[in-house]
N, C-alpha and C. Protein backbone atom coordinates (compact mmCIF):
# COMPACT_ATOMS: atom_id res chain seq x y z
N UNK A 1 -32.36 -63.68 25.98
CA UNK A 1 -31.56 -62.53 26.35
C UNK A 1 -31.28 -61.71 25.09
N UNK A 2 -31.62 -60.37 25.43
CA UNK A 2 -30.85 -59.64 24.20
C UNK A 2 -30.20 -59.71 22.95
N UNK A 3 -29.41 -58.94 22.46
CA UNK A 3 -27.77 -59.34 21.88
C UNK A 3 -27.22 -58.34 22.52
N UNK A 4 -27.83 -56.84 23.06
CA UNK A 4 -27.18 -55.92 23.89
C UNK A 4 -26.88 -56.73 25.38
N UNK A 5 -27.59 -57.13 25.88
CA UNK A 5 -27.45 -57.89 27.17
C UNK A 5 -26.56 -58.83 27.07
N UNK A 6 -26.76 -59.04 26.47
CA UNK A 6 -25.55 -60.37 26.05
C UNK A 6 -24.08 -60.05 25.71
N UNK A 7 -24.17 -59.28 24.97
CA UNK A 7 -22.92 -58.53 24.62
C UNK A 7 -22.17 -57.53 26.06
N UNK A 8 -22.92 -57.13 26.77
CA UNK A 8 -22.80 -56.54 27.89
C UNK A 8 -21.99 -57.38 29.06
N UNK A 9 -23.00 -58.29 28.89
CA UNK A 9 -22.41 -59.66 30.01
C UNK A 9 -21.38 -60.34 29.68
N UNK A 10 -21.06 -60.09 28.56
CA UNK A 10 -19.60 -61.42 28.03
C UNK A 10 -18.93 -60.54 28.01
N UNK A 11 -19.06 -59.21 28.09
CA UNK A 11 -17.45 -57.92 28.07
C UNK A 11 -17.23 -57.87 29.94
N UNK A 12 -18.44 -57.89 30.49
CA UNK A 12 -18.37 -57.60 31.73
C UNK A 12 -17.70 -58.88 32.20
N UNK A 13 -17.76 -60.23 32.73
CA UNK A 13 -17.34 -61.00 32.79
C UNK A 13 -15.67 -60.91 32.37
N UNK A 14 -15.50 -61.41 31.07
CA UNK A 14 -14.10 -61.43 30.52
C UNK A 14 -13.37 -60.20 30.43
N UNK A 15 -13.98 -58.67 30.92
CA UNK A 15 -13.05 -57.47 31.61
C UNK A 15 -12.84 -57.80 32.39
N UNK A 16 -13.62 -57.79 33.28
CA UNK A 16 -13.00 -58.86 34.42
C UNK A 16 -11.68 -59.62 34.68
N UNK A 17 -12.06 -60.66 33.84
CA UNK A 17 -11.02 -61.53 33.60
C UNK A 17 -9.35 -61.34 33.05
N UNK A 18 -9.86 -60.23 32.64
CA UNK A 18 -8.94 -59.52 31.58
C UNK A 18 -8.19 -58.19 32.44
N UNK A 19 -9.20 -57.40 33.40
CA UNK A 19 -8.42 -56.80 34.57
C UNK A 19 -7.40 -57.91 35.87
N UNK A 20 -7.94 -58.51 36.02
CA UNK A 20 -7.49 -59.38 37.03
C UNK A 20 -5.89 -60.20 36.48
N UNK A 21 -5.69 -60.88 35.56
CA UNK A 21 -5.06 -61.07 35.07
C UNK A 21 -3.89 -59.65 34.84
N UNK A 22 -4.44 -58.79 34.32
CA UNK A 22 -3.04 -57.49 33.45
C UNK A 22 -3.19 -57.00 35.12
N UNK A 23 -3.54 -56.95 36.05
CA UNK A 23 -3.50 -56.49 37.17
C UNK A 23 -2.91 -57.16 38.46
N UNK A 24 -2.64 -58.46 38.18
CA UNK A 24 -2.42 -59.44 38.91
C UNK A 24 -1.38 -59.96 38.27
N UNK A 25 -1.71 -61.35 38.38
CA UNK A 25 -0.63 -62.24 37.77
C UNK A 25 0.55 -61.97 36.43
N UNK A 26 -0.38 -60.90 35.29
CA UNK A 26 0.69 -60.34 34.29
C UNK A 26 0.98 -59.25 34.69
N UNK A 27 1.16 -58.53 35.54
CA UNK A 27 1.20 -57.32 35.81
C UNK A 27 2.82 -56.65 35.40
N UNK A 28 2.82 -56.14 34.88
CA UNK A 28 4.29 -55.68 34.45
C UNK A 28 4.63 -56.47 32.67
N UNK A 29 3.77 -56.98 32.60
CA UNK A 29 4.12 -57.98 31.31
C UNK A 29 2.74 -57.42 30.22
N UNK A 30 1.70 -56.73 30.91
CA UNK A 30 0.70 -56.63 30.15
C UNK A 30 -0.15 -54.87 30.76
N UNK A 31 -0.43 -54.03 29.48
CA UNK A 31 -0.49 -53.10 30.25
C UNK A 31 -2.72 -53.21 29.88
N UNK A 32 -3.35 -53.30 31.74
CA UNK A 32 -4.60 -53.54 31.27
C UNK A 32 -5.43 -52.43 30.09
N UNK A 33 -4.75 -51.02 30.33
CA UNK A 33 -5.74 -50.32 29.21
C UNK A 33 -5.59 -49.89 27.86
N UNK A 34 -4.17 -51.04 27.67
CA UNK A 34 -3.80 -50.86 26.06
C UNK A 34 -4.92 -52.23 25.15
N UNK A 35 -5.00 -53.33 26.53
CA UNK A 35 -5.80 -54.07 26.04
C UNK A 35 -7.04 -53.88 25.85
N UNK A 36 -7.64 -53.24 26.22
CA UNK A 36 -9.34 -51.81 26.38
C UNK A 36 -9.15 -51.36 25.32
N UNK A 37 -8.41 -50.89 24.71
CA UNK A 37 -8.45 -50.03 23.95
C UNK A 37 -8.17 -50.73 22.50
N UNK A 38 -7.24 -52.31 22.48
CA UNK A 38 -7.92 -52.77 21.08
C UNK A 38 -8.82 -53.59 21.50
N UNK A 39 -9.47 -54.00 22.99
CA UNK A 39 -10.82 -54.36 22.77
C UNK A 39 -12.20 -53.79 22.19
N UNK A 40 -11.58 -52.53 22.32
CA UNK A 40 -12.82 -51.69 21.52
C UNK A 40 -12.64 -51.34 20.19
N UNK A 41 -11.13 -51.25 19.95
CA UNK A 41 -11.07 -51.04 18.39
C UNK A 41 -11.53 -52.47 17.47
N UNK A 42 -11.29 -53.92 18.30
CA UNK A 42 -12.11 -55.09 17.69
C UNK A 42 -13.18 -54.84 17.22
N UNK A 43 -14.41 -54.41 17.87
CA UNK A 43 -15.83 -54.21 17.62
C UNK A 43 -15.64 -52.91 17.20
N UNK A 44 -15.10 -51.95 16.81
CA UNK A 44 -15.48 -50.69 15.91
C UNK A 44 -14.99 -51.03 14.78
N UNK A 45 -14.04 -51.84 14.40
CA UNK A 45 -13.77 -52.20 13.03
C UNK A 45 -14.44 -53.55 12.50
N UNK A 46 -15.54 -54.14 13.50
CA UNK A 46 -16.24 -55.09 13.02
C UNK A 46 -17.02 -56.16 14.05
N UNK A 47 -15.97 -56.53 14.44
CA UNK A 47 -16.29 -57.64 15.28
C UNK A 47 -16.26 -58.97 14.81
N UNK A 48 -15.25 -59.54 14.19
CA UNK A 48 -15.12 -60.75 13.17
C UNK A 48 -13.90 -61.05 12.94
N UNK A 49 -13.80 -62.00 12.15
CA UNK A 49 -12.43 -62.20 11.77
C UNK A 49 -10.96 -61.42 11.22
N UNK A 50 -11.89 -60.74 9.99
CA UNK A 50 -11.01 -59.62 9.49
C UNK A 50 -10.63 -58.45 10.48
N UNK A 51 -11.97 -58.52 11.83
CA UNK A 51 -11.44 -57.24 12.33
C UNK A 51 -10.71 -58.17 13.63
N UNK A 52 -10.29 -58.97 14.12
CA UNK A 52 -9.36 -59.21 14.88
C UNK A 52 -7.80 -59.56 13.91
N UNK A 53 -7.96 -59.86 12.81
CA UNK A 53 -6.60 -59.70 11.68
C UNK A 53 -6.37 -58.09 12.00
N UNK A 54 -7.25 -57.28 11.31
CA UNK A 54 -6.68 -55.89 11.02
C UNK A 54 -6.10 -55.26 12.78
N UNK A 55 -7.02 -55.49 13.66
CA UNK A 55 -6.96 -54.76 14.84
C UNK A 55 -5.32 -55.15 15.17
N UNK A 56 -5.40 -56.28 15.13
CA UNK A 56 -4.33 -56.73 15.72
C UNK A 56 -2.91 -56.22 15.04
N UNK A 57 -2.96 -56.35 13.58
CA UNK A 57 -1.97 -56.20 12.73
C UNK A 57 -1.66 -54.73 12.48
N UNK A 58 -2.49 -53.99 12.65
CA UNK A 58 -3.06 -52.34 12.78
C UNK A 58 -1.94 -51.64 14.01
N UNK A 59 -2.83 -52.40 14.94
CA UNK A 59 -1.88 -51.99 16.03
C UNK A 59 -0.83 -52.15 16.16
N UNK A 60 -0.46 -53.61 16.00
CA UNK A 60 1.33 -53.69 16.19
C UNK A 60 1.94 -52.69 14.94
N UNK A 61 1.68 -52.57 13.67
CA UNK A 61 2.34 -51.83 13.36
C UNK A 61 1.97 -50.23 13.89
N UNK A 62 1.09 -49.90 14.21
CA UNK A 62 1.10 -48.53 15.06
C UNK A 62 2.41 -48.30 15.93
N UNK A 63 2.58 -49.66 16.74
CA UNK A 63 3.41 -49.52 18.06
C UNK A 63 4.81 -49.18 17.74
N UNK A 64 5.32 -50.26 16.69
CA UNK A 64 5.81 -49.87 15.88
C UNK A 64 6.71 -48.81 15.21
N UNK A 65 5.78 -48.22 14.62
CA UNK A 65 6.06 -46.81 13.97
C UNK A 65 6.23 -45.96 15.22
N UNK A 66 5.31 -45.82 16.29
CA UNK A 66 6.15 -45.22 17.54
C UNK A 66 7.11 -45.36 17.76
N UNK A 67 7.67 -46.67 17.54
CA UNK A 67 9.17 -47.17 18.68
C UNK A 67 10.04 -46.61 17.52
N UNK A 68 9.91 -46.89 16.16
CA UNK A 68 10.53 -45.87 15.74
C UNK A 68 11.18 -43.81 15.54
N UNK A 69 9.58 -43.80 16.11
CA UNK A 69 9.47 -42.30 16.32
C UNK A 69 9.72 -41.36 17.36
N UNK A 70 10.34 -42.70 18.69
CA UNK A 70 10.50 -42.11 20.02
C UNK A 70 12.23 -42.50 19.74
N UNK A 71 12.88 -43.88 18.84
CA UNK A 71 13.99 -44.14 18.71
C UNK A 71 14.82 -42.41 18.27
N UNK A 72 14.02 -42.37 17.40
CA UNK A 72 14.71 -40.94 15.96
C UNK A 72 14.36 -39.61 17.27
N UNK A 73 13.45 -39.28 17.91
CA UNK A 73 13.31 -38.20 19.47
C UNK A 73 14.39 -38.45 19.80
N UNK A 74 14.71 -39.74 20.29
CA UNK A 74 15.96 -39.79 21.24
C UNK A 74 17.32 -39.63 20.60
N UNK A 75 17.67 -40.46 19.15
CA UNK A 75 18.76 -40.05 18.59
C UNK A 75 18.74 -38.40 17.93
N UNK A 76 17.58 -38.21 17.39
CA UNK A 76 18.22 -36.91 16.69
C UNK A 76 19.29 -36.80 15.58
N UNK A 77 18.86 -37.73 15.00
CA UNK A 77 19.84 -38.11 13.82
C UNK A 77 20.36 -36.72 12.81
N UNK A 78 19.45 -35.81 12.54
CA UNK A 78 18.97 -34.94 11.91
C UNK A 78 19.84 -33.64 12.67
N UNK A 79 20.02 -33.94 13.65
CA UNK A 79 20.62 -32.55 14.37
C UNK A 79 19.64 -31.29 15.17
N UNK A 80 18.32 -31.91 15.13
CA UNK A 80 17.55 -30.72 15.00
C UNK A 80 17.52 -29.67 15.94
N UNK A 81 17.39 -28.94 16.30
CA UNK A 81 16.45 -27.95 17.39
C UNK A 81 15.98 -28.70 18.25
N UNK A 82 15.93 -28.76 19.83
CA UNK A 82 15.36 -29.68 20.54
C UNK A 82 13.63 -29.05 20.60
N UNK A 83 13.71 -27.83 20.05
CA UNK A 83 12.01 -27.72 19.95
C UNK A 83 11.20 -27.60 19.45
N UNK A 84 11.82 -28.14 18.11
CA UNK A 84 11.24 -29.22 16.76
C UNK A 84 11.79 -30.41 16.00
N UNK A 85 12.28 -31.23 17.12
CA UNK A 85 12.93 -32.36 16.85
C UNK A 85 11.75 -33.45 16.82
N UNK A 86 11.36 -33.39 17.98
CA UNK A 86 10.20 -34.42 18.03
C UNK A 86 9.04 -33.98 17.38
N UNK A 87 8.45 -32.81 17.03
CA UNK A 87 7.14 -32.60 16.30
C UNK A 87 7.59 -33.27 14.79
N UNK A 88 9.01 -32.44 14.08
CA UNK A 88 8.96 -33.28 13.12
C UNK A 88 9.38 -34.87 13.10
N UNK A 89 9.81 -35.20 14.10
CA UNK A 89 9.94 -37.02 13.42
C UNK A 89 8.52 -37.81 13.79
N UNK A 90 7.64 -36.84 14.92
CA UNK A 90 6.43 -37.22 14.89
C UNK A 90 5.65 -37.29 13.66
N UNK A 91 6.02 -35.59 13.17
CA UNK A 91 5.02 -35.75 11.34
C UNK A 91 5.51 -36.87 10.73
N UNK A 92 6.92 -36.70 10.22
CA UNK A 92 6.96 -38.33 9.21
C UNK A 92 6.82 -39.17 9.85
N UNK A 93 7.02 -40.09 10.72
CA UNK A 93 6.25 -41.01 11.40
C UNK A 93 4.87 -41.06 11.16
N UNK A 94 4.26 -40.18 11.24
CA UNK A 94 2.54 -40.32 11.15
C UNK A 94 2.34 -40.78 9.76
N UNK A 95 2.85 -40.22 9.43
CA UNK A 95 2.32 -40.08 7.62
C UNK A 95 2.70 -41.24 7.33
N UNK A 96 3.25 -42.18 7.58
CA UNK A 96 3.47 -43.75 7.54
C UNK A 96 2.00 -44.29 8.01
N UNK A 97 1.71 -44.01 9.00
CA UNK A 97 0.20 -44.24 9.69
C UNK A 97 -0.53 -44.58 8.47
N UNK A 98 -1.04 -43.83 7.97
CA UNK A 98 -2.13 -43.57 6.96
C UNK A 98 -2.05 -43.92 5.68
N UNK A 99 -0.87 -43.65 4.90
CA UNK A 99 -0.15 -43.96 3.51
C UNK A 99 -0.19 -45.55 3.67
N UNK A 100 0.12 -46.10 4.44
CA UNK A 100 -0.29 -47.87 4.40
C UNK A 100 -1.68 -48.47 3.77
N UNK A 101 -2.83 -47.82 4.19
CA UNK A 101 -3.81 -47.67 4.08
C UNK A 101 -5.10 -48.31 3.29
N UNK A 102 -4.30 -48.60 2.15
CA UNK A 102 -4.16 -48.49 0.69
C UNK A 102 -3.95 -50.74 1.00
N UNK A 103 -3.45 -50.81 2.14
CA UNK A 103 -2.89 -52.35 2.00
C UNK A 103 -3.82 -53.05 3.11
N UNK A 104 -4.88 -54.12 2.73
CA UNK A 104 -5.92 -54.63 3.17
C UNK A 104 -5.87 -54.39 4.78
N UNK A 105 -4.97 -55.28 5.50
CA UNK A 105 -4.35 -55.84 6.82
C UNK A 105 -4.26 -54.09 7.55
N UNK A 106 -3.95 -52.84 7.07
CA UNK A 106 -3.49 -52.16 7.54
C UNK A 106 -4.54 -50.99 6.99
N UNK A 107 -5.31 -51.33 6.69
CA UNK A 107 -6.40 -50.30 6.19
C UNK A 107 -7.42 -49.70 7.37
N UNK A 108 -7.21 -50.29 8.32
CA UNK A 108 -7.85 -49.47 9.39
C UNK A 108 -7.08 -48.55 9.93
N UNK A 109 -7.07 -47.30 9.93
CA UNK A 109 -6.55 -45.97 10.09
C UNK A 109 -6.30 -45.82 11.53
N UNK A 110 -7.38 -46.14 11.74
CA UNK A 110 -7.49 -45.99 13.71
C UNK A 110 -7.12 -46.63 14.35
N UNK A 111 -6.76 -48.00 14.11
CA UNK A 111 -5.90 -49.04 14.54
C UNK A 111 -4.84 -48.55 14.53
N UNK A 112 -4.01 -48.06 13.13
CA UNK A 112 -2.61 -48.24 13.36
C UNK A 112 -2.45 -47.08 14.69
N UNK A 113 -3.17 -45.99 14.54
CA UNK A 113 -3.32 -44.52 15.77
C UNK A 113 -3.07 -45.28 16.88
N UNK A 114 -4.37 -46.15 16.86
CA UNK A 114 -4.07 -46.51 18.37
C UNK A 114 -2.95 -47.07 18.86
N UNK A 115 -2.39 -48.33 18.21
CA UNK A 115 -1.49 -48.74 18.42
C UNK A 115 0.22 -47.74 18.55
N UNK A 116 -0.27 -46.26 17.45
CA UNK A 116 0.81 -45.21 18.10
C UNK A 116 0.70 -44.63 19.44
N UNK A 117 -0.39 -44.31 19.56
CA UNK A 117 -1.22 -43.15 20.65
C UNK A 117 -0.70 -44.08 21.92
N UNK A 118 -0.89 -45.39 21.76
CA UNK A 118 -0.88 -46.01 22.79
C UNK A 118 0.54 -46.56 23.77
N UNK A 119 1.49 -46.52 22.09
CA UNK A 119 2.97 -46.84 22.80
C UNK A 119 3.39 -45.36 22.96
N UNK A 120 3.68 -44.14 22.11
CA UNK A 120 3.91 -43.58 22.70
C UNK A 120 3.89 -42.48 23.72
N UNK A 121 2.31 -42.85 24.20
CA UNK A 121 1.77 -42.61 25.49
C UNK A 121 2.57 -42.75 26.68
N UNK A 122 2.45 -44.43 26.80
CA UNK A 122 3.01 -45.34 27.86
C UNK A 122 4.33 -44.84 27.89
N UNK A 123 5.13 -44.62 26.86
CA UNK A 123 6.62 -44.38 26.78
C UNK A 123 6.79 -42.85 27.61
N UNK A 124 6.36 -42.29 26.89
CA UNK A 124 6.25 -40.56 27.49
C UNK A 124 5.74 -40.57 28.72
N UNK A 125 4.94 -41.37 29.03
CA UNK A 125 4.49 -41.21 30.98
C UNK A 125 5.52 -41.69 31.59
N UNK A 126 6.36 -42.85 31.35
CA UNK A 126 6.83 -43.51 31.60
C UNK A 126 8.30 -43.33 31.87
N UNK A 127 9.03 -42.14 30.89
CA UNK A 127 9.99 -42.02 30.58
C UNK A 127 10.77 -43.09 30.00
N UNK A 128 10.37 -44.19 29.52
CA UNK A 128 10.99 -45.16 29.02
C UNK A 128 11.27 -44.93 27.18
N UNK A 129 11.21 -43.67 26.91
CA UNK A 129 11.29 -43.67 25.05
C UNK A 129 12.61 -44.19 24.67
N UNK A 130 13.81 -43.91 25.76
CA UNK A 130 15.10 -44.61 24.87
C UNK A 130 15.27 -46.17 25.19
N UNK A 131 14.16 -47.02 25.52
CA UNK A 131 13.83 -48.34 25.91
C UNK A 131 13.57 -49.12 24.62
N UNK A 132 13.41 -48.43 23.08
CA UNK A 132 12.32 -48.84 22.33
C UNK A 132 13.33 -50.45 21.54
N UNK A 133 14.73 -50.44 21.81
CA UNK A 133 15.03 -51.35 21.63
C UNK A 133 15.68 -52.45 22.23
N UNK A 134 15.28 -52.30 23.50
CA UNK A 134 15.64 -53.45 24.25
C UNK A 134 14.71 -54.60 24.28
N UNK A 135 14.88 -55.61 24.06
CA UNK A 135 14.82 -56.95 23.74
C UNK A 135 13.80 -57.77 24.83
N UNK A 136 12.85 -56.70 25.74
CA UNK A 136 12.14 -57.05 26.95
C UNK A 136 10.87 -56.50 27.05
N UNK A 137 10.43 -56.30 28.01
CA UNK A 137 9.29 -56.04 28.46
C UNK A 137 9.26 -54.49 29.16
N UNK A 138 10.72 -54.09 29.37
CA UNK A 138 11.08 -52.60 29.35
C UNK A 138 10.71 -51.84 28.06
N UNK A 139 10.60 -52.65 26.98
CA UNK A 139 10.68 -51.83 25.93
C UNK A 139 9.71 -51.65 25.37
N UNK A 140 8.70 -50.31 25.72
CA UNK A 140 7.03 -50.01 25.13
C UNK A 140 6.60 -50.82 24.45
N UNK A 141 7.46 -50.88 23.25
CA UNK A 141 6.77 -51.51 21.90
C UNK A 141 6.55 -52.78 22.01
N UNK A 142 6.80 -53.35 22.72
CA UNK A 142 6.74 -55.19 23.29
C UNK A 142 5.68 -55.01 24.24
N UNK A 143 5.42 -54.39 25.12
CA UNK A 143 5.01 -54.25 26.15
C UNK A 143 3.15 -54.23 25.56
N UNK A 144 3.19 -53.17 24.87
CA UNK A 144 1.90 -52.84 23.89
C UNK A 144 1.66 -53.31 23.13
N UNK A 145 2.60 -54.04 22.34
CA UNK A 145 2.08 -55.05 21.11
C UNK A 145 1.72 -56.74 21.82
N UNK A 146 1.92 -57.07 23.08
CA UNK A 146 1.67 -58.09 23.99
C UNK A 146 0.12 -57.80 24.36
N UNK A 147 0.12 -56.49 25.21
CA UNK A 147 -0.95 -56.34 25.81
C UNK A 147 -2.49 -56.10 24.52
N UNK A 148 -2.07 -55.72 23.05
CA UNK A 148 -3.24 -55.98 22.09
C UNK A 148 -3.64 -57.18 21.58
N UNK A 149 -2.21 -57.71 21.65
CA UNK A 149 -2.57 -59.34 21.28
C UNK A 149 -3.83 -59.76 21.82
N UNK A 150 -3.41 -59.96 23.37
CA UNK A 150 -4.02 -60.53 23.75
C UNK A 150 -5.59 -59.64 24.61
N UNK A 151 -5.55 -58.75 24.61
CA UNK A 151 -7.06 -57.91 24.63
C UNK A 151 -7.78 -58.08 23.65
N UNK A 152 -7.30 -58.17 22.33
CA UNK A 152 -7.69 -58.25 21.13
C UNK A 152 -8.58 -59.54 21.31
N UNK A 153 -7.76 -60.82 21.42
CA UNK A 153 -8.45 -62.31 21.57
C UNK A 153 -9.54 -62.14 22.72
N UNK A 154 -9.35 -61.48 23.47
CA UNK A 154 -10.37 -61.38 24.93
C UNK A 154 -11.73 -60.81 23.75
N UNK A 155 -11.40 -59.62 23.70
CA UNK A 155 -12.48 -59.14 22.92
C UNK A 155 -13.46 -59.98 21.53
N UNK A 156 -12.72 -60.85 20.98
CA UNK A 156 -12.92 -61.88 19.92
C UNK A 156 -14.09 -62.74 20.80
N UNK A 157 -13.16 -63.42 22.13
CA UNK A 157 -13.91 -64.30 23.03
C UNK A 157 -15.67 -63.55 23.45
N UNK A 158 -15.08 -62.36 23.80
CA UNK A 158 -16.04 -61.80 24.38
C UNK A 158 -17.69 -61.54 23.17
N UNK A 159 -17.03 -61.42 22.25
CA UNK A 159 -18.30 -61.56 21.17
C UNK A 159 -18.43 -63.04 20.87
N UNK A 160 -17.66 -64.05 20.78
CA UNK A 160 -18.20 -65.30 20.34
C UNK A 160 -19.06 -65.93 21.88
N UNK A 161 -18.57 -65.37 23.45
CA UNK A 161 -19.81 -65.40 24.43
C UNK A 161 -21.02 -65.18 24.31
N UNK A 162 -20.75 -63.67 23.84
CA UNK A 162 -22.58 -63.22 23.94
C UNK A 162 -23.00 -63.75 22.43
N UNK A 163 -22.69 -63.83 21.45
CA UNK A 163 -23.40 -64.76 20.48
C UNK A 163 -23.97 -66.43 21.39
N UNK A 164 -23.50 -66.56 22.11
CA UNK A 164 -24.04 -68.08 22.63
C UNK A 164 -24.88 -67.67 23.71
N UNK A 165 -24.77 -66.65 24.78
CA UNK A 165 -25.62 -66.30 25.75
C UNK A 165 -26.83 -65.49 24.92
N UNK A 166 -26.25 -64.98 22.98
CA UNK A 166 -27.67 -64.12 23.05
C UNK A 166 -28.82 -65.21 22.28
N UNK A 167 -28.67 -66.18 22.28
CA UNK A 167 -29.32 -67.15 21.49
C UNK A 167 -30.56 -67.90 22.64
């Protein structure tokens, strides 16, 4: 078989596995397309060890720096204008993103994004941004840093499959 075929069949399979589950049984505990989304950032930053360290570590601090950046939206510490309150605590927030960069674990750029893009996505659809510190599964940043964990390991699985099916 392949290594494309192979690789094909062990994502297809364990998406699968991986829909059914965040769709089913975790449902409310795991969101399925935050886990898609560091399943794919796994294999764009490598597909290996370092890139299930970085993906993983990438993202949660992405989520992170959101829950901070939807916390400071909602307080308004600053006093601002409500219609440049959130663009700017979005800018400094970001610029944390990237300025890390520089530090092995957190040197994937697009990781930490995703892991923003992704909580405060969910939060903003959701209306849940003044959630970011409750202590549950209400609260984005738990919610998304759960669901990469473990997409992340799916995706790990899913390449150490097709390495054995592509042999």
């Amino acid at each position: 078989m392949s290594k494309l075929t192979a690789l094909a069949l062990s994502i297809a399979v364990l998406g699968g596995v991986w829909a059914f589950l965040a769709l089913g049984p975790l449902a409310g505990s795991v969101l399925v397309w935050a886990g898609f989304i560091a399943w794919g950032c796994y294999f764009h930053t490598g597909g290996d060890s370092a890139a299930l360290q970085k993906t993983i570590v990438g993202m949660i601090y992405g989520a992170m720096v959101a829950g901070v950046a939807l916390a400071l939206v909602v307080a308004n510490p600053l006093s601002l204008a409500a219609s440049i309150a959130a663009p700017v605590y979005v800018a400094i927030t970001v610029f944390f993103l990237v300025i890390v960069a520089g530090i092995n674990l957190l040197s994937v750029v697009p990781a930490n994004v995703y892991g923003y893009a992704a909580t405060a996505g969910y939060a903003l659809s959701t209306n849940t941004a003044n959630l970011t510190t409750t202590p549950d599964l209400t609260n984005p940043v738990l919610l998304v840093v759960l669901s990469v964990v473990i997409g992340t390991l799916f995706a790990a699985a899913s390449g150490k499959l097709a390495g054995m099916l592509g042999k």
